[in-house]
N, C-alpha and C. Protein backbone atom coordinates (compact mmCIF):
# COMPACT_ATOMS: atom_id res chain seq x y z
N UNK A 1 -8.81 14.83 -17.95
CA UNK A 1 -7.84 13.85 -17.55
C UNK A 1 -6.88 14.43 -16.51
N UNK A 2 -6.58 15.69 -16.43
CA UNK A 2 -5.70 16.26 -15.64
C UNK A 2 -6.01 16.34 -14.16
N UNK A 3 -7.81 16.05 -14.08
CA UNK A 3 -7.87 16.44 -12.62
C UNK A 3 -8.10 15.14 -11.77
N UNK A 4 -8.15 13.62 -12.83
CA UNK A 4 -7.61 12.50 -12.05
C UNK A 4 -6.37 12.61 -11.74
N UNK A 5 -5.72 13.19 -12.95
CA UNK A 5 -4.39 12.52 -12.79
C UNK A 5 -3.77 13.27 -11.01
N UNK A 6 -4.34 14.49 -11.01
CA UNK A 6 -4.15 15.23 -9.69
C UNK A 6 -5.14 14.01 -8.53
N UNK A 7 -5.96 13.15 -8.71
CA UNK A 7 -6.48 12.94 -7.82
C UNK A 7 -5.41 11.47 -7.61
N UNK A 8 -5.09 10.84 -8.68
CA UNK A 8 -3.87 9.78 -8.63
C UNK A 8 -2.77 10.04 -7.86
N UNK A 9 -2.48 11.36 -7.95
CA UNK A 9 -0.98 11.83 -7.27
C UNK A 9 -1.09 11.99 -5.83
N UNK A 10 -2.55 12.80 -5.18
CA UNK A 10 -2.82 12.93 -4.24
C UNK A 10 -2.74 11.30 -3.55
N UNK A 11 -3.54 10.65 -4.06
CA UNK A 11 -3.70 9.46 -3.32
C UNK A 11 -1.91 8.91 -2.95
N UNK A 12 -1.22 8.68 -4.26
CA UNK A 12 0.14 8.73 -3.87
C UNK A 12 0.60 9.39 -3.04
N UNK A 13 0.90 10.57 -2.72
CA UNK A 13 1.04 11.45 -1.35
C UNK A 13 0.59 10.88 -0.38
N UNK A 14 -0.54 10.39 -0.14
CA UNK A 14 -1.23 9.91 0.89
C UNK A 14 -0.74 8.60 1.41
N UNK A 15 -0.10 8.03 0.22
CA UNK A 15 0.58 6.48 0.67
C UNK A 15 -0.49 5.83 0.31
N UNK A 16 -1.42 5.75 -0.23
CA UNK A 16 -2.32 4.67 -0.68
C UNK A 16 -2.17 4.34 -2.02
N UNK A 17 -1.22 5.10 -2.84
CA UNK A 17 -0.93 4.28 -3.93
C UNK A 17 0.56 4.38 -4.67
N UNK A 18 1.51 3.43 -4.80
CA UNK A 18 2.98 3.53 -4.35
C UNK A 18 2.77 4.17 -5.79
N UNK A 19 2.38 3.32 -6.66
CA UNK A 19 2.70 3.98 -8.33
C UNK A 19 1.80 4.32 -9.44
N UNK A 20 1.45 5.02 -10.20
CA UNK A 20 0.54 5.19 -11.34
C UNK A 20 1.23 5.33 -12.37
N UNK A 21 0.36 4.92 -13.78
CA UNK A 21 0.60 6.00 -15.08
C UNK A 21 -0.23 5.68 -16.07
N UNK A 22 0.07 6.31 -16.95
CA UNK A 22 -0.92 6.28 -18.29
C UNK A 22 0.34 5.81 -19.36
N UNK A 23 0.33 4.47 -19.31
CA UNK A 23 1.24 4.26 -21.05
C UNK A 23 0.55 4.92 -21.98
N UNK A 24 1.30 5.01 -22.96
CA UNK A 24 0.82 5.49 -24.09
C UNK A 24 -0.16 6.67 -24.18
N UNK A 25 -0.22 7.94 -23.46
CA UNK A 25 -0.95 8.97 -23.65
C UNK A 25 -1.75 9.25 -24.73
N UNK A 26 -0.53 9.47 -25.43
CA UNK A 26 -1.06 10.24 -26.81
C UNK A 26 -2.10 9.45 -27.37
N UNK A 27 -1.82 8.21 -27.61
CA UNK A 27 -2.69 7.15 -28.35
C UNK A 27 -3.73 6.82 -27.54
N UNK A 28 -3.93 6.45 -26.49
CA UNK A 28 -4.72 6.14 -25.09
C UNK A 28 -5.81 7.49 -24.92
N UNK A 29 -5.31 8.76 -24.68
CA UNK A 29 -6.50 9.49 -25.01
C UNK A 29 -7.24 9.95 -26.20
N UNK A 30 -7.03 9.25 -27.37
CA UNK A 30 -7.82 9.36 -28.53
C UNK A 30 -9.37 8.45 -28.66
N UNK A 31 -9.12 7.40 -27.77
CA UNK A 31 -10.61 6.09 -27.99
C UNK A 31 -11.57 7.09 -26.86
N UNK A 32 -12.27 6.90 -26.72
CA UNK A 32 -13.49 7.24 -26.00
C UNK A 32 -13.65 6.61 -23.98
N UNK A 33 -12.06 6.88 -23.99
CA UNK A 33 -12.23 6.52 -22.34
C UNK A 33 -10.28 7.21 -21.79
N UNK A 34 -10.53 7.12 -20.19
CA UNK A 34 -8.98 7.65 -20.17
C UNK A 34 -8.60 6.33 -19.46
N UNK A 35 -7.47 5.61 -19.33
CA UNK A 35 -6.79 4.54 -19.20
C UNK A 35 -5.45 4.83 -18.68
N UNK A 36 -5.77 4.40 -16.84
CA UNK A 36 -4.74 4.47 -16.35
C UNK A 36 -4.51 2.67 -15.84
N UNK A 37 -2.80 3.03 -15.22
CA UNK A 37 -2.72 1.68 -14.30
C UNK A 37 -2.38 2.18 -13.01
N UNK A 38 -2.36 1.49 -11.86
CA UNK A 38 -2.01 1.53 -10.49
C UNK A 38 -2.04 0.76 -9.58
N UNK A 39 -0.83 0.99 -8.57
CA UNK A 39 -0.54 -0.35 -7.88
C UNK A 39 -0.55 0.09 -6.31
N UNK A 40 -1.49 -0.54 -5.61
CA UNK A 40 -2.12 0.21 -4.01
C UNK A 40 -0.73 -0.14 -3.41
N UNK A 41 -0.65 0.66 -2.18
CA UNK A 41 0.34 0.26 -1.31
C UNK A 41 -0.17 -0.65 -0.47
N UNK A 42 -1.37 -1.25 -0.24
CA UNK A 42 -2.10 -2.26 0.67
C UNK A 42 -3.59 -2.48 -0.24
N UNK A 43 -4.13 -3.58 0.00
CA UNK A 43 -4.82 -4.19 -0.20
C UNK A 43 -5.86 -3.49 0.54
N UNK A 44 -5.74 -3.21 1.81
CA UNK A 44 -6.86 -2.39 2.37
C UNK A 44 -6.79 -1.22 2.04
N UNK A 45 -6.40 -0.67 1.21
CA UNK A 45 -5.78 0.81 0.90
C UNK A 45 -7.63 1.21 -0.02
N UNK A 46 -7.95 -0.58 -0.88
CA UNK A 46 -8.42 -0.02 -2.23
C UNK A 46 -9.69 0.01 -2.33
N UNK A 47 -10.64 -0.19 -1.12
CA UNK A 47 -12.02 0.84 -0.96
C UNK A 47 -11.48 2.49 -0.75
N UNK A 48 -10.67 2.90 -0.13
CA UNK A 48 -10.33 4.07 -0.16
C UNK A 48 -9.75 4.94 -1.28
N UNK A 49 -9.42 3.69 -2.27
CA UNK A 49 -9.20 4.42 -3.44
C UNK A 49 -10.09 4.69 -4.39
N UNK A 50 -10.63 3.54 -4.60
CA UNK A 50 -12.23 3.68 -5.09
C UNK A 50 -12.86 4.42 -4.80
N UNK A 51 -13.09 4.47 -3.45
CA UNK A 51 -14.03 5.85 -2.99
C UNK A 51 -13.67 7.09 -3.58
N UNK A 52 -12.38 7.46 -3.66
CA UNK A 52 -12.09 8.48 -4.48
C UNK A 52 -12.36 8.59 -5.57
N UNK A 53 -11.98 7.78 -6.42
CA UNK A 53 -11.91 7.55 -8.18
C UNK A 53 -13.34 7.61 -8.51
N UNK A 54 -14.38 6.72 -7.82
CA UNK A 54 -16.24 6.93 -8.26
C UNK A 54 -16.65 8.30 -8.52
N UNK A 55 -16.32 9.03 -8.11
CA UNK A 55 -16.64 10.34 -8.27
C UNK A 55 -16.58 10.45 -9.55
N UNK A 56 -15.53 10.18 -10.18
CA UNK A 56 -15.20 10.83 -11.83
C UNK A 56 -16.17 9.86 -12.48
N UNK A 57 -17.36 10.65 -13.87
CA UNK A 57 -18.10 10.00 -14.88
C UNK A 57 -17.29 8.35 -15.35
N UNK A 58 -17.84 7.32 -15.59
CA UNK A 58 -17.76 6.14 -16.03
C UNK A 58 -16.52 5.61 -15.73
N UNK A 59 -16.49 5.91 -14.28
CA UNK A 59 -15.04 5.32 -13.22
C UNK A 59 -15.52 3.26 -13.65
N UNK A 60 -14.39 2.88 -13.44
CA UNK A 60 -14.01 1.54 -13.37
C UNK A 60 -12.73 0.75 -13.27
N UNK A 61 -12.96 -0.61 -12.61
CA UNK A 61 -11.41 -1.23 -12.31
C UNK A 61 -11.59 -2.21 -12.49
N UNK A 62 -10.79 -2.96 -12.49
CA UNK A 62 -10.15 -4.27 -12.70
C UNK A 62 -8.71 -4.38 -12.50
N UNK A 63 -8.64 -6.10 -12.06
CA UNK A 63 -7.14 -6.46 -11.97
C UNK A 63 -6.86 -6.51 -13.59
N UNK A 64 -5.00 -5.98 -13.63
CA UNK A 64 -4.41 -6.19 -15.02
C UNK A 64 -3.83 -7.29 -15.11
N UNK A 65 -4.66 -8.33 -15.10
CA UNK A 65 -4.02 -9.39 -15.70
C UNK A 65 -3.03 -9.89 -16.30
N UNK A 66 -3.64 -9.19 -17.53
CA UNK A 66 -2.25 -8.99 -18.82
C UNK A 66 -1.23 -8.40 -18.71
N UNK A 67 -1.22 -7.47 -18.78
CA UNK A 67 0.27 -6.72 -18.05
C UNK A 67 0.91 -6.96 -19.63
N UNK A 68 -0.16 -6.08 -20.17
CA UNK A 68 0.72 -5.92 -21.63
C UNK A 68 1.18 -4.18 -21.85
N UNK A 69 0.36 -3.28 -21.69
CA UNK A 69 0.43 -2.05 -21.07
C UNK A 69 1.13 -1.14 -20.25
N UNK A 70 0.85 -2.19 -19.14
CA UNK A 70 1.66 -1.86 -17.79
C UNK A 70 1.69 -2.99 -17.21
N UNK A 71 2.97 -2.68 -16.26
CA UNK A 71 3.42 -4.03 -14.90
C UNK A 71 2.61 -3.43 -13.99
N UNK A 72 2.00 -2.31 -13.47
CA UNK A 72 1.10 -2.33 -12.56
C UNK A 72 -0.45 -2.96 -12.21
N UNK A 73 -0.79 -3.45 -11.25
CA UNK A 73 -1.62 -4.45 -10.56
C UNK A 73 -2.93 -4.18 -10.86
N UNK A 74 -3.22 -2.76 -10.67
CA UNK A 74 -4.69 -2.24 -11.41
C UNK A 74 -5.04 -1.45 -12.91
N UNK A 75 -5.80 -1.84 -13.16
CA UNK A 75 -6.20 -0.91 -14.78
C UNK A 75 -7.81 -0.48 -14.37
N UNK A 76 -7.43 1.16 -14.49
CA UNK A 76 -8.85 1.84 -13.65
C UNK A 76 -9.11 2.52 -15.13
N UNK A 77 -10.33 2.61 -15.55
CA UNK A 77 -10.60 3.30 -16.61
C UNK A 77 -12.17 4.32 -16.16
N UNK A 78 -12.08 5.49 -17.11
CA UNK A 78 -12.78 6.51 -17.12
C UNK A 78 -13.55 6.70 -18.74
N UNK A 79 -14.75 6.02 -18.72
CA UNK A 79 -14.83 6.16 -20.14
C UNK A 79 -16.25 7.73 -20.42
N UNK A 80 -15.84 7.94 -21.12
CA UNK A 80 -16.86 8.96 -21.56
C UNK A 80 -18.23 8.35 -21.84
N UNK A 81 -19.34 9.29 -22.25
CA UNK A 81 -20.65 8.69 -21.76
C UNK A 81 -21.18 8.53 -23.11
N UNK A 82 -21.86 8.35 -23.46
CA UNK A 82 -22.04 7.99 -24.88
C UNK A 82 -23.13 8.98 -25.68
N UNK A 83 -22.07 10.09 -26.61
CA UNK A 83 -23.17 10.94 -27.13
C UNK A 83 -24.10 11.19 -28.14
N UNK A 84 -24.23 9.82 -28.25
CA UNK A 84 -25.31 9.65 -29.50
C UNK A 84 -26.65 9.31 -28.94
C-alpha cells in the first residue's frame, strides 16, 4: 500500500491530482483490497492517471457516488488476487 500511496502523492506533485486519501486505514486495509479516494485536477488529467495506477495488481475505478467514505470524486481500488 505504501508504494501507491507514493504513486498518489507523486501524481499530486504533478498537479494531476488536487487531493487523495484512504478513510479509515486501519479497518480498510483488513478486507482483501486497498481503498483509496481521489479528486483529478482536470478531467483530462484522468487517462494519465490511470495510466499510472494500471500498473498496480487488481487496479480499478469508479465515480463515488455515494460519498459515504469520502467527499472525493473518485474511489480507485486495488484488490488482491485471489489465493485459493
Amino acid at each position: 500500500m505504501a508504494v501507491i500511496k507514493g504513486s498518489l502523492e507523486q501524481l499530486r506533485n504533478r498537479g494531476l491530482i488536487t487531493d487523495w486519501e484512504v478513510p479509515y486505514e486501519s479497518i480498510l486495509t483488513r478486507i482483501p483490497a486497498a481503498i483509496f479516494f481521489m479528486t483529478a485536477a482536470r478531467q483530462e488529467d484522468l487517462s494519465l492517471i490511470w495510466e499510472e495506477l494500471e500498473r498496480y495488481v487488481g487496479f480499478s475505478y469508479r465515480p463515488n457516488t455515494e460519498k459515504n467514505l469520502s467527499a472525493l470524486d473518485w474511489r480507485v481500488e486495488f484488490k488482491k488476487p485471489d489465493l485459493a
